[in-house]
Protein backbone atom coordinates (compact mmCIF):
# COMPACT_ATOMS: atom_id res chain seq x y z
CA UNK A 1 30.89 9.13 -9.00
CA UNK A 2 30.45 10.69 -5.33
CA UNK A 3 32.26 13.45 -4.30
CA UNK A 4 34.07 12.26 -1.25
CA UNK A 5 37.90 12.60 -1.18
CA UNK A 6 40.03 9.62 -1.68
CA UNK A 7 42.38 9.74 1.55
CA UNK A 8 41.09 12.25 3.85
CA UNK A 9 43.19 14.08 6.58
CA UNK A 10 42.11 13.19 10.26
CA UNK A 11 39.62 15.62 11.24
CA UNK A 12 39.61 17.02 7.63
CA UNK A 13 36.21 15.41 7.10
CA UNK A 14 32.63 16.05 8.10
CA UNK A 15 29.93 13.70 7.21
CA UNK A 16 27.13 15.06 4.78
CA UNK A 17 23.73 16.49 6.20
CA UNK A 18 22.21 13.83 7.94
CA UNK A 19 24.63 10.90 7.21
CA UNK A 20 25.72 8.78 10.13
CA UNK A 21 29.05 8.27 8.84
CA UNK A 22 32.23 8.52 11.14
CA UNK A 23 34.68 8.59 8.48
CA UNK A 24 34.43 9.30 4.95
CA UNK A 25 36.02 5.58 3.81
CA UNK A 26 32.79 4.33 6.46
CA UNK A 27 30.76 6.14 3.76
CA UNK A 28 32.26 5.02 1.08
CA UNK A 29 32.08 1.55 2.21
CA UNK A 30 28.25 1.44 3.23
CA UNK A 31 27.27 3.31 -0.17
CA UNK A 32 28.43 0.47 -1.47
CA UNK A 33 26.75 -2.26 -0.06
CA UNK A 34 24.32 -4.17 -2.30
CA UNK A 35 20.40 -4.31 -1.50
CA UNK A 36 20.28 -7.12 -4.44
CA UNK A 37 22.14 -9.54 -6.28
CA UNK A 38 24.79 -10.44 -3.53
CA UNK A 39 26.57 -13.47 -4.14
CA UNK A 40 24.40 -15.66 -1.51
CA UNK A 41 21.20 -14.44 -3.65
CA UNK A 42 22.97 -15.38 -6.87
CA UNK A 43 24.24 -18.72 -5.37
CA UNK A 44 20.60 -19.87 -4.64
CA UNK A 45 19.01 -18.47 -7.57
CA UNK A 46 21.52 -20.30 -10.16
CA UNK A 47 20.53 -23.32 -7.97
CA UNK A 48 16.91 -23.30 -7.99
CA UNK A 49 16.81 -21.97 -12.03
CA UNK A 50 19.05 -25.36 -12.59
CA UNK A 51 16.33 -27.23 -10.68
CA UNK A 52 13.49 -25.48 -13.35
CA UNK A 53 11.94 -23.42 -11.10
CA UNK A 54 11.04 -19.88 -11.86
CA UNK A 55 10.41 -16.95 -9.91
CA UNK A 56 10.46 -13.04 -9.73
CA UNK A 57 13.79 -11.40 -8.63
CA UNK A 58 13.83 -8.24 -5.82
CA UNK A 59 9.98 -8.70 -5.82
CA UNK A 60 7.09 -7.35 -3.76
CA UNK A 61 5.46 -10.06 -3.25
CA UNK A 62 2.02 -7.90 -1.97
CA UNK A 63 0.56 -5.15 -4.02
CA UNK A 64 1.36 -1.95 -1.95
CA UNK A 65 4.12 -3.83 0.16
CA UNK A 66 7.28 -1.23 -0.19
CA UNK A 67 9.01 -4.64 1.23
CA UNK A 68 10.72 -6.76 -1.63
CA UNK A 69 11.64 -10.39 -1.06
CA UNK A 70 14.99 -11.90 -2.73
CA UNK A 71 12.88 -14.70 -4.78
CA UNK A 72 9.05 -14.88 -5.53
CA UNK A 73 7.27 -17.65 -6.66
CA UNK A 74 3.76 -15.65 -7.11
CA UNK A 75 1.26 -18.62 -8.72
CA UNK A 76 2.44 -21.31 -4.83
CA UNK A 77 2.64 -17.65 -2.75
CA UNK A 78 6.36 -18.50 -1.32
CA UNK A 79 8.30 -15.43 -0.17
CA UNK A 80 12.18 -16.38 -0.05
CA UNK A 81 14.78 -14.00 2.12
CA UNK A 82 18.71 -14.31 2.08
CA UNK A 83 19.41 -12.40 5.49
CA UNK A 84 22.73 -10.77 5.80
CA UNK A 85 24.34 -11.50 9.17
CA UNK A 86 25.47 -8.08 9.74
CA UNK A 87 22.10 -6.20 8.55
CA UNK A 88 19.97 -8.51 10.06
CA UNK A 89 21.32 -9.39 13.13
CA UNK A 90 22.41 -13.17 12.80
CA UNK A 91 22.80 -14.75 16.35
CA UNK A 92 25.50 -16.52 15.26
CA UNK A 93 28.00 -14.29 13.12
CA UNK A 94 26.71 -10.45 14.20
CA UNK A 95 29.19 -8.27 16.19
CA UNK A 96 27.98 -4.96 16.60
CA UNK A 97 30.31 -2.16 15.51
CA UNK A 98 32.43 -0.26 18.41
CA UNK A 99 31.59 2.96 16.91
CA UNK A 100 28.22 4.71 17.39
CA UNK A 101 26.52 1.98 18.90
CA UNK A 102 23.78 3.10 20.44
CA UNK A 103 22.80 3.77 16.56
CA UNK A 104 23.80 0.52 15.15
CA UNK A 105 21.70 -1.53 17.91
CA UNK A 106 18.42 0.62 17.14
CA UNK A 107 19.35 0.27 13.27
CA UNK A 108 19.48 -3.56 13.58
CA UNK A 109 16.76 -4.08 15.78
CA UNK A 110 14.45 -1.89 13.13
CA UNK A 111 15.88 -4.20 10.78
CA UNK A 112 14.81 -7.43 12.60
CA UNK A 113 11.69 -5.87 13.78
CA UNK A 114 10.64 -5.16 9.92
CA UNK A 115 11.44 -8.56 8.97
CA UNK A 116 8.75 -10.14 11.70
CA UNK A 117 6.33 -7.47 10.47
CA UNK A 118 7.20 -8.44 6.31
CA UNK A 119 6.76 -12.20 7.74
CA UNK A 120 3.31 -11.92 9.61
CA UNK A 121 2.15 -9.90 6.99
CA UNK A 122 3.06 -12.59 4.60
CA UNK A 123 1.33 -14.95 6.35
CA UNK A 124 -1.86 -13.62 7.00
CA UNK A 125 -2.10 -13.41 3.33
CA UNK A 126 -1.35 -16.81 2.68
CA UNK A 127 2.24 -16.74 1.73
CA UNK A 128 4.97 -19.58 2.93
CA UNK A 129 8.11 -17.53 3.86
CA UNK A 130 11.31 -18.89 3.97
CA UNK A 131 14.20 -17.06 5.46
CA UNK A 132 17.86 -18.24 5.05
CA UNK A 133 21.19 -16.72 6.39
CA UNK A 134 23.90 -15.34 3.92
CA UNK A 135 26.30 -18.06 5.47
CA UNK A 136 24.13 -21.01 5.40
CA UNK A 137 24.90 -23.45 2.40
CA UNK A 138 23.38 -22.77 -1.07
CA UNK A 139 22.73 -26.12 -1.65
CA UNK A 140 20.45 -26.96 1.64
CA UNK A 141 18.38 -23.70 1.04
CA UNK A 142 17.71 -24.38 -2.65
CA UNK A 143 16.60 -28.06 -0.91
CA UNK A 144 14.04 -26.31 1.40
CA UNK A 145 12.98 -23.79 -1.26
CA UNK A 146 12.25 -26.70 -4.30
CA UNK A 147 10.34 -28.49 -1.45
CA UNK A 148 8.21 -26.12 -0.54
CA UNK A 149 7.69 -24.96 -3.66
CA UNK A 150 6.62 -28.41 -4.77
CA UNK A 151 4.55 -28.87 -1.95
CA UNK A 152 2.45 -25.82 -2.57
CA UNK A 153 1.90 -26.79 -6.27
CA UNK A 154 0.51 -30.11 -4.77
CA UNK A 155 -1.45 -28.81 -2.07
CA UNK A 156 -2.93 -26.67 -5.11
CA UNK A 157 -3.80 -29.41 -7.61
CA UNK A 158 -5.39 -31.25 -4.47
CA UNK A 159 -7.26 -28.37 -3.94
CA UNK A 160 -8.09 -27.44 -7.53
CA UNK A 161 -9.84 -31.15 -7.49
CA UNK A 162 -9.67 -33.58 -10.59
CA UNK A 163 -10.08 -31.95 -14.09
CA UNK A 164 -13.39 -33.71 -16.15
């Protein structure tokens, strides 16, 4: 799988070219975080597939975007982010690490500055984006995302006029 040792002696290790890592489980562990399908994201998808909704998973929801949002409902242009607290920088939950943090502060702050950028961008092409945190309920988030959802469709039939 990767070639890192199991249980590595103290000061036997030496993080890769360019890795960040100070320890070779801290390497391990962050090459294992998920970019998709965490259980949050799977939580509010099974909700809003239940409610008959359907959308496009890990999508970009603008041609030539290299962002991806969690859930894309192309046809009503709603964008829908699950936020990890830690990669994101919740207010509420995120404690920055005690090692390297000069690095982890700039990382985060990137992070946060990206997701203003992915959300103005969003909305200057007419996309609704909704942004929840990994922590906050399921249930309330597939609430807001059905409403808006619905909303859209209705602001679009208005729009669209009567059929003759």
């Amino acid at each position: 799988m990767n070639d890192l040792p199991r249980d590595p002696v103290v000061g036997d290790w030496s993080p890769p070219d360019g890795s960040w890592a100070s320890s070779a489980a801290n390497r391990r562990s962050m090459l294992g975080n998920r970019s998709r399908d965490t259980t949050p994201e799977r939580a509010l998808r099974s909700l809003v597939h239940a409610a008959g909704l359907r959308y496009r998973v890990a999508a970009k929801p603008l041609p030539g975007m290299r962002r991806t949002a969690d859930l894309v409902f192309r046809p009503t242009r709603v964008a829908v982010f699950v936020d990890g607290c830690f990669w994101h920088g919740c207010p509420e939950h995120f404690v920055p690490p005690k090692t390297n943090p000069a690095y982890w502060r700039e990382k985060i702050g990137r992070n946060v500055q990206r997701d203003r950028d992915t959300d103005a961008r969003l909305a200057e092409a007419g996309w609704l984006v909704l942004r929840f945190w990994e922590h906050e309920s399921a249930e309330a988030s597939s609430a807001v995302v059905r409403a808006a959802v619905a909303s859209r469709r209705r602001a679009q039939a208005d729009w669209a006029g009567p059929q003759a």
